[in-house]
N, C-alpha and C. Protein backbone atom coordinates (compact mmCIF):
# COMPACT_ATOMS: atom_id res chain seq x y z
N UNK A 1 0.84 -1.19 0.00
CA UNK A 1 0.00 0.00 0.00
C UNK A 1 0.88 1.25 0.00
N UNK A 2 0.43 2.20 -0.76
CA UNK A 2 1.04 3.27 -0.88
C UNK A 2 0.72 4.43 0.15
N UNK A 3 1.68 5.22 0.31
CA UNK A 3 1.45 5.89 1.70
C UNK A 3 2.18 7.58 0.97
N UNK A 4 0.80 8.29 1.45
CA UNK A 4 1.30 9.54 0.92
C UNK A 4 1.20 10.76 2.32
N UNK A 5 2.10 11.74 1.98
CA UNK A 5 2.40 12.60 3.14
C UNK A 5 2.91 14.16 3.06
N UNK A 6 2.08 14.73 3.82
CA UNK A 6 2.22 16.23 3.34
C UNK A 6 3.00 17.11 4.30
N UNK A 7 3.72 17.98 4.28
CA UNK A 7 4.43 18.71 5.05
C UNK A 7 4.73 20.01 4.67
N UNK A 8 5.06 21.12 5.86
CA UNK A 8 5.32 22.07 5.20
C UNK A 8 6.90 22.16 4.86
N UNK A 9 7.13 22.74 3.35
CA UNK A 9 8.94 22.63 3.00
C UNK A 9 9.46 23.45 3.64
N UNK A 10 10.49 23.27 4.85
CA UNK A 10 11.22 23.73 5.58
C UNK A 10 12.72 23.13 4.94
N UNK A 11 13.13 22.39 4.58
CA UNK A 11 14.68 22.00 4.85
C UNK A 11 15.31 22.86 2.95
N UNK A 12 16.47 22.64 2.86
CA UNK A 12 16.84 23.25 1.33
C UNK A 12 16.53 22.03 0.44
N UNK A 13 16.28 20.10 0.60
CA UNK A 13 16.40 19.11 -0.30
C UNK A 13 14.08 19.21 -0.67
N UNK A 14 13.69 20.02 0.54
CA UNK A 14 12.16 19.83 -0.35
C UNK A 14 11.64 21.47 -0.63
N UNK A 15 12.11 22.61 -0.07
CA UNK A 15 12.44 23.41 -0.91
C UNK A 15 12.75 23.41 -2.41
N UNK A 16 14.14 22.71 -2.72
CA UNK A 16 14.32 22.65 -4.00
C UNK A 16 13.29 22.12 -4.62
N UNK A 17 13.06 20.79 -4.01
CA UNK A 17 11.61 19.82 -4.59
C UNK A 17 10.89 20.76 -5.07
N UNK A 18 10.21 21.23 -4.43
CA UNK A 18 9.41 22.45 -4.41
C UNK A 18 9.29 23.28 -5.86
N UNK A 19 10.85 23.34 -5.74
CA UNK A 19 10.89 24.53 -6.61
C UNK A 19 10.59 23.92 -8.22
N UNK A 20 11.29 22.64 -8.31
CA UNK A 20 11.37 22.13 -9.37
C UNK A 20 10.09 21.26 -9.98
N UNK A 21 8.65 20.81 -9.07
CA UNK A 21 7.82 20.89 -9.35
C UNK A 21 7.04 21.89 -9.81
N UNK A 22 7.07 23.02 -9.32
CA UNK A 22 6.63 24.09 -9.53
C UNK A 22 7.15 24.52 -11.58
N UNK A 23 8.38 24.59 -11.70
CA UNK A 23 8.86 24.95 -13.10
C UNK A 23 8.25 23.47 -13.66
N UNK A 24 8.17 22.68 -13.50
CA UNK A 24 7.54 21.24 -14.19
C UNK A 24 5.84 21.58 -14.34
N UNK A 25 5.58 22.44 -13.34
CA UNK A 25 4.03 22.09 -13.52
C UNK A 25 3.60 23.69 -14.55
N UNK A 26 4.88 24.50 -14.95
CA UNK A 26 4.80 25.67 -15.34
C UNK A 26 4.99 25.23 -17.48
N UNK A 27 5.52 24.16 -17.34
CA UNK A 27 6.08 23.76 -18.40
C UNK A 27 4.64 22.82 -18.80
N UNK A 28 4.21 22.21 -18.26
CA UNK A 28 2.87 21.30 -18.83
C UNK A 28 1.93 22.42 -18.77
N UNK A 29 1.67 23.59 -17.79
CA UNK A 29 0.75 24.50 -18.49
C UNK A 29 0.85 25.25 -19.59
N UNK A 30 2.19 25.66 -20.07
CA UNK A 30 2.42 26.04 -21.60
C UNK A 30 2.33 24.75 -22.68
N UNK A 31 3.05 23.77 -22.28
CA UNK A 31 2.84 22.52 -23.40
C UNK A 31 1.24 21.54 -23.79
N UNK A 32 0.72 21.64 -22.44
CA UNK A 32 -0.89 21.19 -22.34
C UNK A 32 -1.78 21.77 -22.53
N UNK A 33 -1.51 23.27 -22.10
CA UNK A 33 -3.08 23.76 -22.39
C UNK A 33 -2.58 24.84 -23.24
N UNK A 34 -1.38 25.18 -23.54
CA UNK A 34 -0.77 26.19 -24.33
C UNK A 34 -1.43 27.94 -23.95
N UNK A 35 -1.93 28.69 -24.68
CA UNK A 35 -2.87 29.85 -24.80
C UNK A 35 -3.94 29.91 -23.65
N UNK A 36 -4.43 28.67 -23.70
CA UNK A 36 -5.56 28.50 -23.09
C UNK A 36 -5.44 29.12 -21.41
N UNK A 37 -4.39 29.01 -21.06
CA UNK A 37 -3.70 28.70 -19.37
C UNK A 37 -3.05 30.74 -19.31
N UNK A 38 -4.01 31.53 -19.32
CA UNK A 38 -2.89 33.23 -19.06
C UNK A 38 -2.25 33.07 -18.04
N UNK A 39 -2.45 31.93 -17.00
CA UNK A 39 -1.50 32.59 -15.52
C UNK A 39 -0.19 31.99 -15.49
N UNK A 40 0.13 30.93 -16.93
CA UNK A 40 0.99 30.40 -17.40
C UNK A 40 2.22 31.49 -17.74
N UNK A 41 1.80 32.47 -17.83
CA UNK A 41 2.77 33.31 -18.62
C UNK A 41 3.42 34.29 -17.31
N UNK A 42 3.29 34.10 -16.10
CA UNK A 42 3.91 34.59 -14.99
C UNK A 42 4.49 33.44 -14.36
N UNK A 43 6.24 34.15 -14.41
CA UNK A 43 7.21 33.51 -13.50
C UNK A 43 7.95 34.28 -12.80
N UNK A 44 7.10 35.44 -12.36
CA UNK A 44 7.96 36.55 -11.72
C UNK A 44 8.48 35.77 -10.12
N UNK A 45 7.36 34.72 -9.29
CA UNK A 45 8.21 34.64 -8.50
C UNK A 45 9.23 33.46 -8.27
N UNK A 46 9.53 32.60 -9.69
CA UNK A 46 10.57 31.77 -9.62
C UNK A 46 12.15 32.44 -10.20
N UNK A 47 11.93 33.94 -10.02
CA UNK A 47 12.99 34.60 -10.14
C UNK A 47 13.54 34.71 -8.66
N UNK A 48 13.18 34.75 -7.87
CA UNK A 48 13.84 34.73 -6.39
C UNK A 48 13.70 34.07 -5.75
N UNK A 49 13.16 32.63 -6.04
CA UNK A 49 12.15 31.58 -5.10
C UNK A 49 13.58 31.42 -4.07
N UNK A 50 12.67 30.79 -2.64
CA UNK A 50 10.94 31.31 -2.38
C UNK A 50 10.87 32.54 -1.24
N UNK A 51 11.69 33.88 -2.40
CA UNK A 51 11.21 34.54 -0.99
C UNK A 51 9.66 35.47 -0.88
N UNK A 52 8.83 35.55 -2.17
CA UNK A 52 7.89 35.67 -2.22
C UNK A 52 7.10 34.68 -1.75
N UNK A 53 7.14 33.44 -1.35
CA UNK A 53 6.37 32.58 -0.44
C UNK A 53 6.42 32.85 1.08
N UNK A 54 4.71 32.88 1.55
CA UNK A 54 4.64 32.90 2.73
C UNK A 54 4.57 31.18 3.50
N UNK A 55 4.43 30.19 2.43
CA UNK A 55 4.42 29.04 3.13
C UNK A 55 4.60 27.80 1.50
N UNK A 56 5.37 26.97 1.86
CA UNK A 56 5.50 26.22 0.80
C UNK A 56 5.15 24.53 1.20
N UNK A 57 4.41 23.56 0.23
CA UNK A 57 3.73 22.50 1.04
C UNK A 57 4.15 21.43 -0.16
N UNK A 58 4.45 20.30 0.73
CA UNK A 58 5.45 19.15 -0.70
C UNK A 58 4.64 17.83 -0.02
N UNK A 59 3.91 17.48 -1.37
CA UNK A 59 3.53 15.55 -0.89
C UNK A 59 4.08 14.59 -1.06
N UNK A 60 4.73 13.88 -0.72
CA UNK A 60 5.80 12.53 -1.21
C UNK A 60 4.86 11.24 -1.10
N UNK A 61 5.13 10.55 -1.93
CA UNK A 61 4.33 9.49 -2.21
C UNK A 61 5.67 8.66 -2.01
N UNK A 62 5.11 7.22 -1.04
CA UNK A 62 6.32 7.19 -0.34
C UNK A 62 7.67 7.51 -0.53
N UNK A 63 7.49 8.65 0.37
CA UNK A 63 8.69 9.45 0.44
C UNK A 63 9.31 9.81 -1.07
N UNK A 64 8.84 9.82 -2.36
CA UNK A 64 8.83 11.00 -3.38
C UNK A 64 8.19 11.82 -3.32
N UNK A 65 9.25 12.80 -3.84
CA UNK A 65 8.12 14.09 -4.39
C UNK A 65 7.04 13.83 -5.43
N UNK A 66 5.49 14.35 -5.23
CA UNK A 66 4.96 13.78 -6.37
C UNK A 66 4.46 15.68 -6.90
N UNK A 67 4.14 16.30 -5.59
CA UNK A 67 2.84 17.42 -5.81
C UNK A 67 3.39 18.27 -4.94
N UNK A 68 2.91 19.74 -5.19
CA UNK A 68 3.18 20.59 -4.64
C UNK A 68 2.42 21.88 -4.58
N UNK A 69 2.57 22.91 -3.55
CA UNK A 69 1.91 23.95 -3.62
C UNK A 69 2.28 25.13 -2.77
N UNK A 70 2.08 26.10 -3.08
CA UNK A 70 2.38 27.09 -2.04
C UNK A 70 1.70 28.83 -1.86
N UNK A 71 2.02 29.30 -1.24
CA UNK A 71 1.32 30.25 -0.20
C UNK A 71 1.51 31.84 -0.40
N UNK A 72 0.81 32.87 -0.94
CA UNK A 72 1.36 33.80 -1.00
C UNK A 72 0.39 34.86 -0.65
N UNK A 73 1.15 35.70 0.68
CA UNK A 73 0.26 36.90 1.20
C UNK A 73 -0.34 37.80 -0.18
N UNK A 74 -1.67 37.98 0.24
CA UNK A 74 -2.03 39.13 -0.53
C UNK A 74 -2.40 40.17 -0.14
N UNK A 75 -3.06 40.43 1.04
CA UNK A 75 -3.27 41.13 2.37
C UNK A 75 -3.33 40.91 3.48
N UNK A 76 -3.45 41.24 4.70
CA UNK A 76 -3.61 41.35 5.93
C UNK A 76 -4.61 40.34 6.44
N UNK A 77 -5.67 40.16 5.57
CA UNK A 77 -6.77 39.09 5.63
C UNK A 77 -6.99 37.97 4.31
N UNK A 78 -5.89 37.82 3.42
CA UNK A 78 -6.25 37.31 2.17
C UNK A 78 -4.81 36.65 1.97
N UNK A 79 -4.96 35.05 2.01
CA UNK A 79 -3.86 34.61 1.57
C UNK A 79 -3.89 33.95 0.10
N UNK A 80 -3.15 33.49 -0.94
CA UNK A 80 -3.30 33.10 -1.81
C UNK A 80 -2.80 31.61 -2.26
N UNK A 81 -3.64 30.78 -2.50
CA UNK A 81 -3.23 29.45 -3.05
C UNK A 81 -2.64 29.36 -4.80
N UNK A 82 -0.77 29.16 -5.22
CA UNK A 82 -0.54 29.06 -5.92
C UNK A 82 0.10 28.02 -6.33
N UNK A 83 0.07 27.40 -7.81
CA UNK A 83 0.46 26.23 -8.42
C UNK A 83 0.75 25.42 -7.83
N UNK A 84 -0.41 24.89 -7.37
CA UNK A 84 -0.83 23.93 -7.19
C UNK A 84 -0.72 22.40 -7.70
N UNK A 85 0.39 21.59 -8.29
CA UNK A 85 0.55 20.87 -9.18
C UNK A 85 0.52 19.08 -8.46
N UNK A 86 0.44 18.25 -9.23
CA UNK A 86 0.63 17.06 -9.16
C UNK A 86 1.03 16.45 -10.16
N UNK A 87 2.45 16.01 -9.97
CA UNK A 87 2.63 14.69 -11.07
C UNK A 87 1.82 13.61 -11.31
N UNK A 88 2.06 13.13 -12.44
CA UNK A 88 0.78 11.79 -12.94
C UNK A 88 1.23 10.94 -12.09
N UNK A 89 2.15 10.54 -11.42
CA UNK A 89 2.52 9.16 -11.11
C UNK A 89 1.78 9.47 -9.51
N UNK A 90 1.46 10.78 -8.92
CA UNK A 90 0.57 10.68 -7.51
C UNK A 90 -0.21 11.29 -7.88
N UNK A 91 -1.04 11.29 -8.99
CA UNK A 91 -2.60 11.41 -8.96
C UNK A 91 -3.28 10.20 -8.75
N UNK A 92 -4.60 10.23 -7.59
CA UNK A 92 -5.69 9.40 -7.70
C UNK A 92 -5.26 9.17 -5.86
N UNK A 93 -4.28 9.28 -5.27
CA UNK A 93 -4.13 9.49 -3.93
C UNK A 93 -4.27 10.50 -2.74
N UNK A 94 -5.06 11.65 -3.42
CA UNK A 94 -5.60 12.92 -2.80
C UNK A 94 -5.05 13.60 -2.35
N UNK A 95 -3.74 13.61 -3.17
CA UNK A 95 -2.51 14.69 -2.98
C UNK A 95 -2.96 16.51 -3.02
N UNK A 96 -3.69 16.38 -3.93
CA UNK A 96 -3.92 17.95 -4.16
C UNK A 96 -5.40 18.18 -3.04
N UNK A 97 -5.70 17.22 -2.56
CA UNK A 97 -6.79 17.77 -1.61
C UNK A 97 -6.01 17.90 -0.19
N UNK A 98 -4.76 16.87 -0.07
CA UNK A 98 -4.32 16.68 1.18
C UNK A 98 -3.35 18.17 1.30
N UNK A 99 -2.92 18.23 0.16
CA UNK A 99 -2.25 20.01 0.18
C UNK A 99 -2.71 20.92 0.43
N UNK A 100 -4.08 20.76 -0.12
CA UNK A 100 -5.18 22.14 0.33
C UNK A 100 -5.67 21.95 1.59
N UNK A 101 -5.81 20.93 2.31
CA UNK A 101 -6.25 21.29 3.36
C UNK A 101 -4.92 21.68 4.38
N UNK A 102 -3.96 21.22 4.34
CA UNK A 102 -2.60 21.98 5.16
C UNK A 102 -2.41 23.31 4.53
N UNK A 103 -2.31 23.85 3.58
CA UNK A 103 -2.44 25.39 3.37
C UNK A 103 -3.37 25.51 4.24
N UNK A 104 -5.14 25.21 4.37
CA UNK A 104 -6.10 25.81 5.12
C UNK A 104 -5.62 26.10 6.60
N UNK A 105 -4.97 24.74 7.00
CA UNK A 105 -4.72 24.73 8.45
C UNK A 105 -3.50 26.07 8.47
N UNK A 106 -2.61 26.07 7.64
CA UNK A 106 -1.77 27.27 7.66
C UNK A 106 -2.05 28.04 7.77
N UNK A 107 -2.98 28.50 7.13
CA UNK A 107 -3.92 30.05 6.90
C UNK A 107 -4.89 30.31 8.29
N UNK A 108 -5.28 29.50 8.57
CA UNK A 108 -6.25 29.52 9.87
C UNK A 108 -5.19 29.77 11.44
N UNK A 109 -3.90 28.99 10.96
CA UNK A 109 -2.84 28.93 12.63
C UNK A 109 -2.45 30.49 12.47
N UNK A 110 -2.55 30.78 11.54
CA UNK A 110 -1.63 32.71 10.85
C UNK A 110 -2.85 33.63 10.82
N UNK A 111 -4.36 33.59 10.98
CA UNK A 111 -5.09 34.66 11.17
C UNK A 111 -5.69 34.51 10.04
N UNK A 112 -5.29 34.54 9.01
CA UNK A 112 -5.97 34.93 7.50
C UNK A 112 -7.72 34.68 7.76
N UNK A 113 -8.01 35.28 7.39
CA UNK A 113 -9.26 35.04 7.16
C UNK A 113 -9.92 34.15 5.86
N UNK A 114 -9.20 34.76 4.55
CA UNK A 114 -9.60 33.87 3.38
C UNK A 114 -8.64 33.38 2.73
N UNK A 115 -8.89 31.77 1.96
CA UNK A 115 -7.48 31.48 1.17
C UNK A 115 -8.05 31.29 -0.60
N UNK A 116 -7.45 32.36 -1.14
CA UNK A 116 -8.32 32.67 -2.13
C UNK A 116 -7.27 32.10 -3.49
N UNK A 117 -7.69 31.80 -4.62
CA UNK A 117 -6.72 31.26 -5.78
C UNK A 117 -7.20 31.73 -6.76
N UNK A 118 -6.55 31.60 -8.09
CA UNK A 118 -7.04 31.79 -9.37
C UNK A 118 -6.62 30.51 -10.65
N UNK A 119 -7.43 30.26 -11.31
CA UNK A 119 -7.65 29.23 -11.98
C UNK A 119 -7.54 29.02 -13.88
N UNK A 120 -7.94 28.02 -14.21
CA UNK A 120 -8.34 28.61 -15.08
C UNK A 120 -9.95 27.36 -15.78
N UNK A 121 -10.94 27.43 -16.65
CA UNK A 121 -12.23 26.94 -16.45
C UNK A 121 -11.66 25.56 -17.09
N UNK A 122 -10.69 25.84 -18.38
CA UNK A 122 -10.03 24.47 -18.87
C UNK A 122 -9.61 23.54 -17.76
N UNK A 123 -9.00 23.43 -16.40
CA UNK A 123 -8.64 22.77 -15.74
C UNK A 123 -9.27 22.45 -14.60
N UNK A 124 -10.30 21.46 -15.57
CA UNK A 124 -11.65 21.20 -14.64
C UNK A 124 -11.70 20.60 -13.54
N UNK A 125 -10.74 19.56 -13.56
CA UNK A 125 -10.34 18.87 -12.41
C UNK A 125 -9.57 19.89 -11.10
N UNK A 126 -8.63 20.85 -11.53
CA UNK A 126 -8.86 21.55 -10.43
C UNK A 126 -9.97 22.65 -9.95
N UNK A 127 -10.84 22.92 -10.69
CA UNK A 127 -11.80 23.47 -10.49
C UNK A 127 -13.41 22.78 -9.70
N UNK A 128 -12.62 21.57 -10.08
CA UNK A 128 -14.22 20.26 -9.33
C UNK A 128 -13.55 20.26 -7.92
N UNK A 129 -12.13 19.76 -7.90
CA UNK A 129 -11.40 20.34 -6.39
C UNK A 129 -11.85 21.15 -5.72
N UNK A 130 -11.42 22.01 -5.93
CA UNK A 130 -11.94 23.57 -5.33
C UNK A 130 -13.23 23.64 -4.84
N UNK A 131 -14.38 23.27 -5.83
CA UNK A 131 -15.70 23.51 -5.73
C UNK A 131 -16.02 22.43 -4.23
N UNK A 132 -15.57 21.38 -4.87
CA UNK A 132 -15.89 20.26 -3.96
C UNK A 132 -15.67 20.67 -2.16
N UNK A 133 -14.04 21.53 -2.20
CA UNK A 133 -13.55 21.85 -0.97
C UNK A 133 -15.11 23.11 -0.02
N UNK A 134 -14.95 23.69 -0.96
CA UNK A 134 -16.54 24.61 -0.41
C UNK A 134 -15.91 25.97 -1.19
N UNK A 135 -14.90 26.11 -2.10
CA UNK A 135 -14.55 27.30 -2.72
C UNK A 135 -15.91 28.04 -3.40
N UNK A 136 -15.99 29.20 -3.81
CA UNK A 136 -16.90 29.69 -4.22
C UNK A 136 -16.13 30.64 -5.14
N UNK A 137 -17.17 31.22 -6.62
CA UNK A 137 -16.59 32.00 -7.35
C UNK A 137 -16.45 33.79 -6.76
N UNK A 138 -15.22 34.13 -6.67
CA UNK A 138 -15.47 35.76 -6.41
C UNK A 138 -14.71 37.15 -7.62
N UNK A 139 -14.44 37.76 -7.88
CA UNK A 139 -13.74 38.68 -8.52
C UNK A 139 -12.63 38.79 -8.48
N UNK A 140 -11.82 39.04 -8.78
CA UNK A 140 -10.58 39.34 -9.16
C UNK A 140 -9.68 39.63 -8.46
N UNK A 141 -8.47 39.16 -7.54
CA UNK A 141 -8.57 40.24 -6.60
C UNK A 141 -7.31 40.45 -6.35
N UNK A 142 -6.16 40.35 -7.59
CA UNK A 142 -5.23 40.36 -7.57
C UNK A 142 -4.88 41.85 -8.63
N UNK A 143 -5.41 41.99 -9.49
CA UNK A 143 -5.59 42.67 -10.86
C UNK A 143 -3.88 42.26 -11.18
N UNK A 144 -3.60 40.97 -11.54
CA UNK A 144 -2.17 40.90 -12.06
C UNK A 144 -3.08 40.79 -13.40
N UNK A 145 -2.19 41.46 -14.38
CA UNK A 145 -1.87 41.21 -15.86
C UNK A 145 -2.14 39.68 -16.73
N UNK A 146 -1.73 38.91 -16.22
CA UNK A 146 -1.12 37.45 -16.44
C UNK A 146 -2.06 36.75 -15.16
N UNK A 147 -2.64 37.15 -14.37
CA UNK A 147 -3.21 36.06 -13.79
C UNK A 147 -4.81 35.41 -14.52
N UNK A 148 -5.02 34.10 -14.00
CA UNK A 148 -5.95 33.60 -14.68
C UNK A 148 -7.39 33.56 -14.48
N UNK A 149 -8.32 33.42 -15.71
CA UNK A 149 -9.75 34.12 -15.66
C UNK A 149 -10.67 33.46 -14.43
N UNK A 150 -10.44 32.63 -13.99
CA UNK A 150 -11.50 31.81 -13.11
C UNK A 150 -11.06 32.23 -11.61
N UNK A 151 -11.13 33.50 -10.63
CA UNK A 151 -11.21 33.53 -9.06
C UNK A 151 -11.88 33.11 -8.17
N UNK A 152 -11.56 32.00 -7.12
CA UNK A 152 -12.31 31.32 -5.89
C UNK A 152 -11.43 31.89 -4.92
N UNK A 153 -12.15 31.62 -3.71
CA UNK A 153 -12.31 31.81 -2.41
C UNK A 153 -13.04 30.89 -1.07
N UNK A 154 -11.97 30.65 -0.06
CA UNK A 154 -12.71 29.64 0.77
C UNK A 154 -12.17 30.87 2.08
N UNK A 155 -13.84 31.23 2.51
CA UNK A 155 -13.58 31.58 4.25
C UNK A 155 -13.35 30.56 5.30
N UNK A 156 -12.42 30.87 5.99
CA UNK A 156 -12.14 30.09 6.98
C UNK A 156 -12.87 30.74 8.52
């Protein structure tokens, strides 16, 4: 039986993990959904990673990296859920739900009030995620350039 496990990336060997899922899951949104994906076209913060992260979260399927995700202040009451990814080889083990709910618990131990993301409608499966979690659709609330058309929000 396979055994999967979520943590927050503290050390520099799931950091890196981190980092390098992240450019992997940046590379299948230009090669997979091409055009389709606008928030694809921002890598402003894998120019300094991760010091624009307020919290970074790695799932190992025993003990690999499979999925990843991480955390970025947007205000005082608004944190943000970004790229969000899973490799094929740990999909179907509830990696990307088991990530979202440790961001939640993150966001809730730190005050935030909401943990809000942006999407896009092509990536239905993370969008049935989301919905499923209790996300709801809201506006915009980043006004980045490059971020993508579909905004949710989960109050905590």
């Amino acid at each position: 039986m396979v055994s999967i496990s979520v943590n927050q990336a503290r050390s520099r060997a799931d950091i890196d993990a981190v980092r390098t899922l992240f450019v992997e899951y940046l590379n299948v949104l230009n090669t997979d959904f091409g055009k389709a994906v606008g928030c694809a076209d921002s890598q402003e913060d894998m120019q300094d990673f991760p010091q624009k992260y307020t919290g970074l979260f790695l799932a190992k399927l025993d003990g690999v990296p499979v999925a990843a995700c991480g955390l970025i202040e947007v205000n005082h009451r608004d944190i943000e859920l970004v790229r969000l990814y899973c490799r094929p080889q740990g999909r179907g083990h509830n990696a990307g739900r088991e990530l979202t709910d440790a961001a939640c618990a993150y966001v809730k131990a730190h005050g935030y009030v909401r943990l809000v993301l942006s999407t896009e409608p092509v990536m239905g499966h993370a969008v049935r995620l989301y919905k499923n979690m209790g996300f709801t659709d809201i506006e915009n609330y980043a006004d980045a350039p490059s971020a993508c058309s579909k905004y949710m929000a989960l109050s905590l």
